[in-house]
N, C-alpha and C. Protein backbone atom coordinates (compact mmCIF):
# COMPACT_ATOMS: atom_id res chain seq x y z
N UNK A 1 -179.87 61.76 -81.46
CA UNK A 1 -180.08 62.29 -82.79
C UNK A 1 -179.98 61.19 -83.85
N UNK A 2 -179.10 60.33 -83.79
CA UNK A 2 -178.84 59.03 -84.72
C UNK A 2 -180.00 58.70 -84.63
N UNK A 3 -180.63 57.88 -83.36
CA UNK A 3 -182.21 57.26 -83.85
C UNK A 3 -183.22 58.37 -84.54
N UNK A 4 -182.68 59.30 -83.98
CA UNK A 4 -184.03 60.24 -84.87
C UNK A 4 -184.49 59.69 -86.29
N UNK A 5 -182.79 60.24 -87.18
CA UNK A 5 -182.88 59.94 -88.15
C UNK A 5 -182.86 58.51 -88.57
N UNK A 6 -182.73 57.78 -88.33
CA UNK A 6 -183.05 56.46 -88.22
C UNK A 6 -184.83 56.20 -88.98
N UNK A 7 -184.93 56.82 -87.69
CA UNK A 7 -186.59 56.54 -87.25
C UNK A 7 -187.42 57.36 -88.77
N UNK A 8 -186.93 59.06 -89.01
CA UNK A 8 -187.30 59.28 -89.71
C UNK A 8 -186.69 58.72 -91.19
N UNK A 9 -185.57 58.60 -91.39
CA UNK A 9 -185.05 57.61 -92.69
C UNK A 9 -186.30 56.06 -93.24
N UNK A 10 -186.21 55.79 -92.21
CA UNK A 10 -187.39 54.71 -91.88
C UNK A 10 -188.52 55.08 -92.72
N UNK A 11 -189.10 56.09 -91.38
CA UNK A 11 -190.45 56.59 -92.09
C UNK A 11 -190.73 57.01 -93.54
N UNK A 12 -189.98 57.68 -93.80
CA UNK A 12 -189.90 58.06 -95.38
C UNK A 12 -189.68 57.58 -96.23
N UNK A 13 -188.58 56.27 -96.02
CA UNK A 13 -188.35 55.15 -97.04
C UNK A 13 -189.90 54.20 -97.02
N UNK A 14 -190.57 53.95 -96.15
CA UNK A 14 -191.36 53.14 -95.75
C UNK A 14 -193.09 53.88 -97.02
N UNK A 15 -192.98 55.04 -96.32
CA UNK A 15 -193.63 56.46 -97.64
C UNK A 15 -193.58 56.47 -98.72
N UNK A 16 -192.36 56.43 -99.01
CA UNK A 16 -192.22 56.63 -100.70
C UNK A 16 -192.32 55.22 -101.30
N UNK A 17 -191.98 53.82 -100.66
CA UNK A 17 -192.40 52.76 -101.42
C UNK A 17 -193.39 52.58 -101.20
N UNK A 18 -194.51 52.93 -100.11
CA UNK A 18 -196.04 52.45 -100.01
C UNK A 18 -196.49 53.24 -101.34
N UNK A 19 -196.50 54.91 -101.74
CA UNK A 19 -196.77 55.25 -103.02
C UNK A 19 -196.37 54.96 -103.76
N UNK A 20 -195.18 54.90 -104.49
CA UNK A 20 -194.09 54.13 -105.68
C UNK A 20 -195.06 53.26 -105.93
N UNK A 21 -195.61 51.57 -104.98
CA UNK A 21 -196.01 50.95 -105.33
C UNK A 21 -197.14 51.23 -105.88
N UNK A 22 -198.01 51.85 -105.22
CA UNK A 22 -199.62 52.23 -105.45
C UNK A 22 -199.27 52.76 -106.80
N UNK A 23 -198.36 53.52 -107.24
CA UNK A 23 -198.43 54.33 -108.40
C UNK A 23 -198.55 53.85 -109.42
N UNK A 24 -197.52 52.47 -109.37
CA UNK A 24 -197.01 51.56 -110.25
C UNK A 24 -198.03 50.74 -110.70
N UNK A 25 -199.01 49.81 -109.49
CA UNK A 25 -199.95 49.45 -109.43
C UNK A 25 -201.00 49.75 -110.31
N UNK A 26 -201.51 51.31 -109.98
CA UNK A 26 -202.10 51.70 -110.81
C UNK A 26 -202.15 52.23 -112.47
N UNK A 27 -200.91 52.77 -112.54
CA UNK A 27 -200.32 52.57 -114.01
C UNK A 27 -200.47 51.51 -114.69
N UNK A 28 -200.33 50.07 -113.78
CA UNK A 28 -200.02 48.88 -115.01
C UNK A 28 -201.81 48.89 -115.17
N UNK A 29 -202.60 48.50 -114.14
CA UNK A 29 -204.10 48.46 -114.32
C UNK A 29 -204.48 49.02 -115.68
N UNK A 30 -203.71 50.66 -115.30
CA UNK A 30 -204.90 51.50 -116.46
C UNK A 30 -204.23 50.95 -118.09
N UNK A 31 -203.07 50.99 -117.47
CA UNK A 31 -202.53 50.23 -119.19
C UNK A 31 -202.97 48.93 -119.68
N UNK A 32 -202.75 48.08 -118.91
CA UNK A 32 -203.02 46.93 -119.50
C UNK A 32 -204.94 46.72 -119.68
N UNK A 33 -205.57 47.63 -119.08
CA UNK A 33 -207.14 47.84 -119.62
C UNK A 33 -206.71 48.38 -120.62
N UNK A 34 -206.26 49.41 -121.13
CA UNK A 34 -206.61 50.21 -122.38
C UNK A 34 -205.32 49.42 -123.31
N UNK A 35 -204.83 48.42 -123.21
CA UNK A 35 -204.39 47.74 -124.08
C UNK A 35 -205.74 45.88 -124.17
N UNK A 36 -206.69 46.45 -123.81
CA UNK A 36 -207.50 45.09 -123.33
C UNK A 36 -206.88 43.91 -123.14
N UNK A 37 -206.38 43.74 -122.44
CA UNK A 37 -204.89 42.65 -121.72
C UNK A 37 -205.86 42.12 -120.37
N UNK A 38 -206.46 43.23 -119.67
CA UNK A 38 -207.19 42.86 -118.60
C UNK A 38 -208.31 43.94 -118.39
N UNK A 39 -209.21 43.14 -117.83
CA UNK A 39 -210.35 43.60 -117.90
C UNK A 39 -210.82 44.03 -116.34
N UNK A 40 -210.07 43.84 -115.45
CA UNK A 40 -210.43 44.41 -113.98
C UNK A 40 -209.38 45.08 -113.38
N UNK A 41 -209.11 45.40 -112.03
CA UNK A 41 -207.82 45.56 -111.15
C UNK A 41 -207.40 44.45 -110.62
N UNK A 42 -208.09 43.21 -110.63
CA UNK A 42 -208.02 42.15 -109.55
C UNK A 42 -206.57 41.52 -110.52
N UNK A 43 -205.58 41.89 -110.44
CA UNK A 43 -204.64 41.22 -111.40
C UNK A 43 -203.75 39.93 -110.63
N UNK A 44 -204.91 38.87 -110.70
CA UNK A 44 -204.23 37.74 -110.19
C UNK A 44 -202.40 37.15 -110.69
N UNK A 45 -202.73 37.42 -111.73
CA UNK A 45 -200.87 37.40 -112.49
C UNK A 45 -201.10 37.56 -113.93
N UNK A 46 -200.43 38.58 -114.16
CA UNK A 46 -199.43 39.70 -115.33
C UNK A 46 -198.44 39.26 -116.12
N UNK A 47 -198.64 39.00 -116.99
CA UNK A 47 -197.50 38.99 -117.95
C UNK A 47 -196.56 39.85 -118.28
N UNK A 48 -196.57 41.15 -117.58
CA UNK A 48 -195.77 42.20 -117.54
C UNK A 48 -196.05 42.59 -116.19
N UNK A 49 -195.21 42.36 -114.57
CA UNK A 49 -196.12 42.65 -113.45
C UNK A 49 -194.87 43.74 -112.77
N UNK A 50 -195.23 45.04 -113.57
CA UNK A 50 -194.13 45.87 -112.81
C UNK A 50 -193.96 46.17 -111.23
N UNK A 51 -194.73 45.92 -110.32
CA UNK A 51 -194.61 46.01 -109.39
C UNK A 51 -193.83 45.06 -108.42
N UNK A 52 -193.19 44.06 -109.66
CA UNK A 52 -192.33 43.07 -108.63
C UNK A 52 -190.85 44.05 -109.02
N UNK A 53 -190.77 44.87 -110.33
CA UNK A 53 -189.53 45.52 -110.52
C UNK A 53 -189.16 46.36 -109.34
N UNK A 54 -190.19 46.82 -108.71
CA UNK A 54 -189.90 48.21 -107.57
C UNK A 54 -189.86 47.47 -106.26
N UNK A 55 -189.95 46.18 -106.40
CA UNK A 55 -189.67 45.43 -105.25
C UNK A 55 -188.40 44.97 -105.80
N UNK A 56 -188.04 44.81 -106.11
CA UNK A 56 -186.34 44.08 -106.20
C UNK A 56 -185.54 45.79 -106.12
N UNK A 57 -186.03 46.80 -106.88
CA UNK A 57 -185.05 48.36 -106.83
C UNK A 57 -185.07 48.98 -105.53
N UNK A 58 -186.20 48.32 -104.77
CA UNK A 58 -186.72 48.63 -103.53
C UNK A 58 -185.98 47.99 -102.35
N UNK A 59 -185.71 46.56 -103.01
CA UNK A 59 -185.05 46.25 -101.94
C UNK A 59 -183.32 45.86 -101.74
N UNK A 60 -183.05 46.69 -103.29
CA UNK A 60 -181.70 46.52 -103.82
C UNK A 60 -181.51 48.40 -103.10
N UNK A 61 -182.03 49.48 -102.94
CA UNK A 61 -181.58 50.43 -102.30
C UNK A 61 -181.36 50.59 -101.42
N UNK A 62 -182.66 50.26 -100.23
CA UNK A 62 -183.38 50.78 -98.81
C UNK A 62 -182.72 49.47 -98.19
N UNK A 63 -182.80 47.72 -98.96
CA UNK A 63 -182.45 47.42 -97.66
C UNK A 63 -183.64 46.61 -96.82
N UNK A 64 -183.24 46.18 -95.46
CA UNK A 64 -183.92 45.87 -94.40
C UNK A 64 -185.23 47.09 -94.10
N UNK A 65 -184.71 48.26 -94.40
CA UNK A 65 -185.48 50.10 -94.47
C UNK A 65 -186.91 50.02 -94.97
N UNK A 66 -186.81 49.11 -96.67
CA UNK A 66 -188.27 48.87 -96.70
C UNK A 66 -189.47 47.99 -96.65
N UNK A 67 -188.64 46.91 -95.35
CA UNK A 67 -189.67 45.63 -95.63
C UNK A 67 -191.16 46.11 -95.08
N UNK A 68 -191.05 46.90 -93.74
CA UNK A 68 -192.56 47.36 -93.77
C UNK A 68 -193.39 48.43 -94.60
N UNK A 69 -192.61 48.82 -95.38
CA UNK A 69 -193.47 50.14 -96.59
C UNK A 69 -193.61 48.43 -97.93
N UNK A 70 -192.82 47.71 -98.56
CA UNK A 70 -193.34 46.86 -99.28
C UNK A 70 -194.26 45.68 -98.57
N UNK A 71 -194.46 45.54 -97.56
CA UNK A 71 -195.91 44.85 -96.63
C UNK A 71 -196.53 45.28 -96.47
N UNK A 72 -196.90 46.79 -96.35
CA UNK A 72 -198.29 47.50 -96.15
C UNK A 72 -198.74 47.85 -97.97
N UNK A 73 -197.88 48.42 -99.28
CA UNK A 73 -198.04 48.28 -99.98
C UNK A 73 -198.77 47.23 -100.65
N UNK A 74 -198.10 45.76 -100.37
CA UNK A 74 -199.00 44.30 -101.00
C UNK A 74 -200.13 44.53 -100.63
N UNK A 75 -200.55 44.35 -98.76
CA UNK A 75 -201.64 44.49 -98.06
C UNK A 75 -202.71 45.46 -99.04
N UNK A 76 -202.19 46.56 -99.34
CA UNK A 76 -203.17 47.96 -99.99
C UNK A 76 -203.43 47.59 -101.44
N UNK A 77 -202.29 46.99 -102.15
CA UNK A 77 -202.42 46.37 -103.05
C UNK A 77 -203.59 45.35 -103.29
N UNK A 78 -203.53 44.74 -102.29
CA UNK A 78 -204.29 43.12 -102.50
C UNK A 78 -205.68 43.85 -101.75
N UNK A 79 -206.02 44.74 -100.92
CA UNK A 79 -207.13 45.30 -100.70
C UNK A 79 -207.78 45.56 -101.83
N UNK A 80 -207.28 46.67 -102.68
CA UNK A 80 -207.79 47.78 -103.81
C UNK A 80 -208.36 45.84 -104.94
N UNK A 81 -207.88 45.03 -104.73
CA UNK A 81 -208.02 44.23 -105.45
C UNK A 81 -208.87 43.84 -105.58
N UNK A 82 -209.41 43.04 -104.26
CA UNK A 82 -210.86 42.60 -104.25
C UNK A 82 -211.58 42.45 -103.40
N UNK A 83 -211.41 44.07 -102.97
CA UNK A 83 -212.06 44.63 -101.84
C UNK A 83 -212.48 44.31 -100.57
N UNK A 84 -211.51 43.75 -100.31
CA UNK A 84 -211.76 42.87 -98.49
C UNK A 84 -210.40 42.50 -98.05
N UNK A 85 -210.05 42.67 -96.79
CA UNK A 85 -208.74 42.26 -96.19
C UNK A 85 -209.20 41.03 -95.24
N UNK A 86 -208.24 39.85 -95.72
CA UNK A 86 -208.22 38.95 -94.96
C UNK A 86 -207.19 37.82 -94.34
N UNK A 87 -207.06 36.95 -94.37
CA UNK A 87 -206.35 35.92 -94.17
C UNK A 87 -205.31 36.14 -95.56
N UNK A 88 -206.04 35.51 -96.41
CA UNK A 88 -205.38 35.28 -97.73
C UNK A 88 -204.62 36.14 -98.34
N UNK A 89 -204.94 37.75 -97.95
CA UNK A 89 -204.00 38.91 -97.90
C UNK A 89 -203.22 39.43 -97.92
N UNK A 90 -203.46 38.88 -96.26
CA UNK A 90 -201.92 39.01 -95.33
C UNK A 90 -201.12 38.27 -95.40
N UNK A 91 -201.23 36.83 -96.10
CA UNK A 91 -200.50 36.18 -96.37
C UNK A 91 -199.54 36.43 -97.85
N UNK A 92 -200.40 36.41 -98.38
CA UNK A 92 -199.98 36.79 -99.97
C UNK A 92 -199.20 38.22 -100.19
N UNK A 93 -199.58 39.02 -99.12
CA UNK A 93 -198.47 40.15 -98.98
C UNK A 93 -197.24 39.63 -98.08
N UNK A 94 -197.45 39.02 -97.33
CA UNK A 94 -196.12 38.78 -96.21
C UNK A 94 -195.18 37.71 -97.41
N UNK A 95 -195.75 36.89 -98.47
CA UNK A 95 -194.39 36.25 -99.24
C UNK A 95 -194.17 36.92 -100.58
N UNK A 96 -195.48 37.97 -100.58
CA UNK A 96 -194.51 38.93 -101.88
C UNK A 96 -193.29 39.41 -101.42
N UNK A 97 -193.76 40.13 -100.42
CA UNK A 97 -192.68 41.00 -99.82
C UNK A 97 -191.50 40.32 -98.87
N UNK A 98 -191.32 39.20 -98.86
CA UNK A 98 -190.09 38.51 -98.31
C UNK A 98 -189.87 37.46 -99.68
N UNK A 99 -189.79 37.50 -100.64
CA UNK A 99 -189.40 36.64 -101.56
C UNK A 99 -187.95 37.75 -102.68
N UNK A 100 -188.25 39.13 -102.59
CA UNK A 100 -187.02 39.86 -102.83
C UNK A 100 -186.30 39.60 -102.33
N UNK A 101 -186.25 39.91 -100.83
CA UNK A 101 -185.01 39.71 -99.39
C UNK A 101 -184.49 38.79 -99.27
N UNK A 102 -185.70 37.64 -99.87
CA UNK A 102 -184.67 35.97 -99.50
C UNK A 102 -183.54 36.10 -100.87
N UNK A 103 -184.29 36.33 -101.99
CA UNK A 103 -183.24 36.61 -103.13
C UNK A 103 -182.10 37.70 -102.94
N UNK A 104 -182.05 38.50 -102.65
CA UNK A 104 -181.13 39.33 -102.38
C UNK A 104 -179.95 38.42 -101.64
N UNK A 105 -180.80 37.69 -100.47
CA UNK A 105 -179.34 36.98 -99.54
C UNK A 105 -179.05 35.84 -100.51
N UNK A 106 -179.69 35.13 -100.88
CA UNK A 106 -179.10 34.23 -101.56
C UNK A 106 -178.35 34.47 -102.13
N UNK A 107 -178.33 35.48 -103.05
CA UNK A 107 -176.85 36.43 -103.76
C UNK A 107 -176.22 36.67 -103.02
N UNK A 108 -176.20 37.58 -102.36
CA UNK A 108 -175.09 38.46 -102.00
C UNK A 108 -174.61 38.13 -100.41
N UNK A 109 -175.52 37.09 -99.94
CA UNK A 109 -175.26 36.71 -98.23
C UNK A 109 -175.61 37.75 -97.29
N UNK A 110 -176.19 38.44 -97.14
CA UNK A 110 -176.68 39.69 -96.74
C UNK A 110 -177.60 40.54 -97.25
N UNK A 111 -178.31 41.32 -96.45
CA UNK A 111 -179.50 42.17 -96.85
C UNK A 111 -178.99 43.88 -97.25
N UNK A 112 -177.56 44.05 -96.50
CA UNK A 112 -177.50 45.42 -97.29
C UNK A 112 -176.35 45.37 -98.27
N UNK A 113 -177.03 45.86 -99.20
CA UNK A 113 -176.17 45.93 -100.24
C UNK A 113 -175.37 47.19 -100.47
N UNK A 114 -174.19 47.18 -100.72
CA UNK A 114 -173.17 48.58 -101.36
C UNK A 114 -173.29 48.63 -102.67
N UNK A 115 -172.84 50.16 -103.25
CA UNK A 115 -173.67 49.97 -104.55
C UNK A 115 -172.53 50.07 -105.58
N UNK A 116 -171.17 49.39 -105.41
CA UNK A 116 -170.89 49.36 -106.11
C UNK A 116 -170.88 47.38 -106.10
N UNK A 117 -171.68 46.93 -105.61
CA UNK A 117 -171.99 45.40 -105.52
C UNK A 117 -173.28 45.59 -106.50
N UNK A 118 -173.68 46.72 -107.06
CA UNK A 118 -174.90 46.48 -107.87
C UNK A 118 -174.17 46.08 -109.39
N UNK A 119 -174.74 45.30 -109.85
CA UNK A 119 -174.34 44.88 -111.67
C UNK A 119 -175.29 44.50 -111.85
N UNK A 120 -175.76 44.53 -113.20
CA UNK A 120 -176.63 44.23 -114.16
C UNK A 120 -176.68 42.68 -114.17
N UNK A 121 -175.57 41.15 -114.14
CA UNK A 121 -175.51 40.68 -113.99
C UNK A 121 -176.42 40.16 -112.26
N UNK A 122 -175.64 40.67 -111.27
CA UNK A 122 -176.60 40.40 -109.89
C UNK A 122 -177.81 40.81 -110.01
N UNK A 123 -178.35 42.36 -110.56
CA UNK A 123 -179.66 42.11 -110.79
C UNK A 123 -180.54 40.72 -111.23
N UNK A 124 -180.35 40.58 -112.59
CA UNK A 124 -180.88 39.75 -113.18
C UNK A 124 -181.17 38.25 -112.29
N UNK A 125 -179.71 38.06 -111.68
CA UNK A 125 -179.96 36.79 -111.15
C UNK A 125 -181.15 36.76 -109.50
N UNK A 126 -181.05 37.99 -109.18
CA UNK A 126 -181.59 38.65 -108.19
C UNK A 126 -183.24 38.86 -108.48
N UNK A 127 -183.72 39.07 -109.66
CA UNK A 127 -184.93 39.19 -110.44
C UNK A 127 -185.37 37.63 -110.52
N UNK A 128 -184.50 37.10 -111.47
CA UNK A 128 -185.04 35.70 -111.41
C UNK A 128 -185.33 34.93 -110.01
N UNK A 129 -184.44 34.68 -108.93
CA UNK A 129 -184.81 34.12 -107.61
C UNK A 129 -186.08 34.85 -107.22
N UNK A 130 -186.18 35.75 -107.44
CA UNK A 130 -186.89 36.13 -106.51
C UNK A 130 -188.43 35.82 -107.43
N UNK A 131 -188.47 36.37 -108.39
CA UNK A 131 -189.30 35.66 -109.63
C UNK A 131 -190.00 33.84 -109.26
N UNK A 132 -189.03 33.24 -108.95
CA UNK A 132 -189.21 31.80 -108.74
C UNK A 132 -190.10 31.50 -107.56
N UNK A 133 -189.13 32.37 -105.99
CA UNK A 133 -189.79 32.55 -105.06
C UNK A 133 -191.34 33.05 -105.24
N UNK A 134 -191.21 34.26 -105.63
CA UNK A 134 -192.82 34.83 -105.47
C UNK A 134 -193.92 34.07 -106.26
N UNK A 135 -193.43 33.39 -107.50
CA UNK A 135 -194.54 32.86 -108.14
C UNK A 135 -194.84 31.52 -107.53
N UNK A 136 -194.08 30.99 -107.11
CA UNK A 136 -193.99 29.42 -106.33
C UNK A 136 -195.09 29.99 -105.09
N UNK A 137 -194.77 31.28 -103.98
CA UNK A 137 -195.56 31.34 -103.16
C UNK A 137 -196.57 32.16 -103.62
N UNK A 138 -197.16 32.95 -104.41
CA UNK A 138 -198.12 32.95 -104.82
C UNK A 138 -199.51 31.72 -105.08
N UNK A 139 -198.72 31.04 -106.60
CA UNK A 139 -199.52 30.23 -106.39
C UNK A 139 -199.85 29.26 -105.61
N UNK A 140 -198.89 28.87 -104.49
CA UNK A 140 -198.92 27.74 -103.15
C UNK A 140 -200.10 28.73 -102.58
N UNK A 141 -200.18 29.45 -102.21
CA UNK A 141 -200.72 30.47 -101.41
C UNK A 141 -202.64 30.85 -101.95
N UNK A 142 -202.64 30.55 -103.20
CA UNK A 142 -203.61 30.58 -103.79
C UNK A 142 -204.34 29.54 -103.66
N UNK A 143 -203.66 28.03 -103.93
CA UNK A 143 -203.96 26.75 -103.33
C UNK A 143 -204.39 26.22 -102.34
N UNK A 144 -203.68 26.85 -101.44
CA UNK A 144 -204.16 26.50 -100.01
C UNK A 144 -205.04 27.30 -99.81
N UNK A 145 -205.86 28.47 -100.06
CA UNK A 145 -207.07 28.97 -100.00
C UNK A 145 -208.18 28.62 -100.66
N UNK A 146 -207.69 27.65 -101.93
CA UNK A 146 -208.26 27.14 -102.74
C UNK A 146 -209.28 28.04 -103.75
N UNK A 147 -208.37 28.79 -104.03
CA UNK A 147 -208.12 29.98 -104.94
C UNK A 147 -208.95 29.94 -106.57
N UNK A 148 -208.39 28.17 -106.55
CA UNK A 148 -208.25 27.70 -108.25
C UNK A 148 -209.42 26.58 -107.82
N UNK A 149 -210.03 26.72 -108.99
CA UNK A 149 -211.15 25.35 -108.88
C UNK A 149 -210.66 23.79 -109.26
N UNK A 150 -208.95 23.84 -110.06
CA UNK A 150 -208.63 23.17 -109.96
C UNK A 150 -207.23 23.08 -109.86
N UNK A 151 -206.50 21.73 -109.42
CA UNK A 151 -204.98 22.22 -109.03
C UNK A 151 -204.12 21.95 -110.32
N UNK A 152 -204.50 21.63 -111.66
CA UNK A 152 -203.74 21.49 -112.81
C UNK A 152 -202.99 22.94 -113.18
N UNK A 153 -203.97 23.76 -112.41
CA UNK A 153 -203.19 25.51 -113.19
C UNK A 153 -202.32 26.29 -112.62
N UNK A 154 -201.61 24.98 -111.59
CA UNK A 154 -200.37 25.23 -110.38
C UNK A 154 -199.13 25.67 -111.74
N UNK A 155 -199.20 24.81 -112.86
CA UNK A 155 -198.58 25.14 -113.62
C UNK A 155 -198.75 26.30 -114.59
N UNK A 156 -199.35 26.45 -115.00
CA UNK A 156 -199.84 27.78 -116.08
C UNK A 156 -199.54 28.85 -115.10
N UNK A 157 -200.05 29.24 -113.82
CA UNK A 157 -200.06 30.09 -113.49
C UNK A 157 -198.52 30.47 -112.55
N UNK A 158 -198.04 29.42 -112.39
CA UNK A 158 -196.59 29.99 -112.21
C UNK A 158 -195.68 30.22 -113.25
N UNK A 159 -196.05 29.85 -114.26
CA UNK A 159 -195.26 30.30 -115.63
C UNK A 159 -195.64 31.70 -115.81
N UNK A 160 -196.69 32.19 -115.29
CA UNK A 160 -197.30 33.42 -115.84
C UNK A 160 -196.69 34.44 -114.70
N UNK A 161 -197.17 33.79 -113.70
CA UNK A 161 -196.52 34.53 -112.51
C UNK A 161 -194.80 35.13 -112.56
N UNK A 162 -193.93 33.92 -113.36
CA UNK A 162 -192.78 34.32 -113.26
C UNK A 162 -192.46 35.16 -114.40
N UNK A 163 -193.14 35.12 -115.56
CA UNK A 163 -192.48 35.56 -117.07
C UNK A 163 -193.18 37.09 -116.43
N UNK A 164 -194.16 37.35 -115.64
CA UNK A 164 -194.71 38.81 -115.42
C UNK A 164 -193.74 39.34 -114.43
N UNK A 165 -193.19 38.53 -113.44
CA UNK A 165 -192.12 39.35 -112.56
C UNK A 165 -190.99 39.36 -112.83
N UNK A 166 -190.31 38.44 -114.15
CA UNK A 166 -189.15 38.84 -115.09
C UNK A 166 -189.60 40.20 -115.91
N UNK A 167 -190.23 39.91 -116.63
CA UNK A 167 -190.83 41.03 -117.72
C UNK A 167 -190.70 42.28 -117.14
N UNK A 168 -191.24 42.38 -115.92
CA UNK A 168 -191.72 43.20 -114.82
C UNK A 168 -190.06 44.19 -114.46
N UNK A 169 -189.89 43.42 -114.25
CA UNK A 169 -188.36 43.99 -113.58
C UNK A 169 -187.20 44.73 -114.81
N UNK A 170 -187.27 43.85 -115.44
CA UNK A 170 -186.48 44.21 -116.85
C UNK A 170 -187.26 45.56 -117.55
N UNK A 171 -188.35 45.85 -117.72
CA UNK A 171 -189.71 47.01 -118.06
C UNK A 171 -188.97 47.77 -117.14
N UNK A 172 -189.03 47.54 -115.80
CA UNK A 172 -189.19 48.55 -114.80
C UNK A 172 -187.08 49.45 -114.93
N UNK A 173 -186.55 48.43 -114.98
CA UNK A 173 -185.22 48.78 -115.51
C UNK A 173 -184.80 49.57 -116.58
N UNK A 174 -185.33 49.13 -117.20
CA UNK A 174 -184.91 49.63 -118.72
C UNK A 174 -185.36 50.81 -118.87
N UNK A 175 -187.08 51.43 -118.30
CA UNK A 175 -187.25 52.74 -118.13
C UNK A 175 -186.29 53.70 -117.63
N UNK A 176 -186.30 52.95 -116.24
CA UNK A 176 -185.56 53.81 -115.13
C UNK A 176 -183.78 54.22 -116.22
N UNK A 177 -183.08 53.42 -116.65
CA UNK A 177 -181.80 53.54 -117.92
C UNK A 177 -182.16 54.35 -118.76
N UNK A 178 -183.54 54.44 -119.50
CA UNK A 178 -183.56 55.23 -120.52
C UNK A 178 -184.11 56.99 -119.97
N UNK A 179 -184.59 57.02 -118.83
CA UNK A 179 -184.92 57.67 -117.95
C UNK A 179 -183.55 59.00 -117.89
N UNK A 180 -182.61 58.04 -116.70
CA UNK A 180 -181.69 58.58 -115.99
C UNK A 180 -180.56 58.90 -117.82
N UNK A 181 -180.61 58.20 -118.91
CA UNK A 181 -179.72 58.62 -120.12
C UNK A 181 -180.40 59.93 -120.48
N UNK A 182 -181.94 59.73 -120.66
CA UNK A 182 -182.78 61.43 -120.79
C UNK A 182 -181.95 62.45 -120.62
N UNK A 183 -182.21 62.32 -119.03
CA UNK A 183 -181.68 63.57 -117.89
C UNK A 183 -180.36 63.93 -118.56
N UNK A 184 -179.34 62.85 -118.70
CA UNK A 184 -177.72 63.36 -119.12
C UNK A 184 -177.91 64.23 -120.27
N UNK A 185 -178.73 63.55 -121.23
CA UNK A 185 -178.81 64.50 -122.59
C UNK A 185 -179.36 65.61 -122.30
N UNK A 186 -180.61 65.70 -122.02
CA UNK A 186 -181.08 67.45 -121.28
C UNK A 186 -180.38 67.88 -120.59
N UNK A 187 -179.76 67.82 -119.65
CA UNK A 187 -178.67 68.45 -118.89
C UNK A 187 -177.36 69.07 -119.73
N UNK A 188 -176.99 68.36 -120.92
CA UNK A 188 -175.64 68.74 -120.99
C UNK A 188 -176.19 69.81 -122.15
């Protein structure tokens, strides 16, 4: 019975972040078009990139639970993008989605976290590593596909990369706070 639930804990954590992400995904798209910020889905890097926030809340809850629901997410992600799955993909999803986890251990020396080890302080520092990580392998990752027509915008675009998965996370926070304060006030 333990593996059951295991197996199904799994499954469902794995579920709800493959949608979470897609949701998120698609929210920032339609916003940042109708704020003309961007003009396609193909969102190479965001200055506001909420979907790195639900990867750090994602992997500050679930754990080890959701590394394959945030790898099939990137994958679907980076599909819907520019419409072809390939090499460059699967790659670019396999160090989105391990650049939280490495940050997480770097903090905390371990992948599961207790939640009264969560602070606003470890977030942040937890956002930024991982921020550093993903934009560093992003744009490495873009490079070596030869992504960029030239390699001077190794810089621009990891500045952009990181201020969108800071921005990103802090956006994605601050909702979720003003969110869960809502609920207390309607409730009482």
């Amino acid at each position: 019975m333990g593996k059951l639930n295991s197996l199904i804990k799994f499954f469902l954590i794995t579920l709800l972040t493959i949608t979470t992400y897609y949701l998120i995904n698609k929210f920032q798209i339609y916003f940042l078009k109708g704020l003309k910020v961007q003009s396609s889905e193909n969102l190479l890097a965001s200055f506001v990139y909420l979907p790195h926030g639900l990867r750090v809340i994602v992997v500050y809850i679930f754990g080890s639970y959701s590394f394959i629901g945030l790898l099939l997410a990137h994958i679907i992600a980076g599909v819907n993008g520019i419409n072809d799955i390939n090499f460059f993909i699967l790659t670019a999803a396999l160090f989105s989605t391990i650049s939280p986890f490495a940050a997480v251990y770097l903090v905390f020396n371990k992948f599961k976290i207790q939640l009264k080890e969560i602070k606003l302080k470890n977030i942040l520092v937890v956002a930024i590593i991982s921020a550093i990580l993903n934009s560093f392998f992003s744009v490495s990752t873009r490079l070596l596909f030869d992504f960029y027509q030239t390699k001077e915008v190794f810089s621009f675009q990891f500045f952009q990369f990181f201020i969108g998965d800071i921005l990103g996370v802090l956006f994605l926070f601050l909702f979720i706070i003003l969110f869960i304060n809502l609920k207390k006030i309607i409730i009482k």
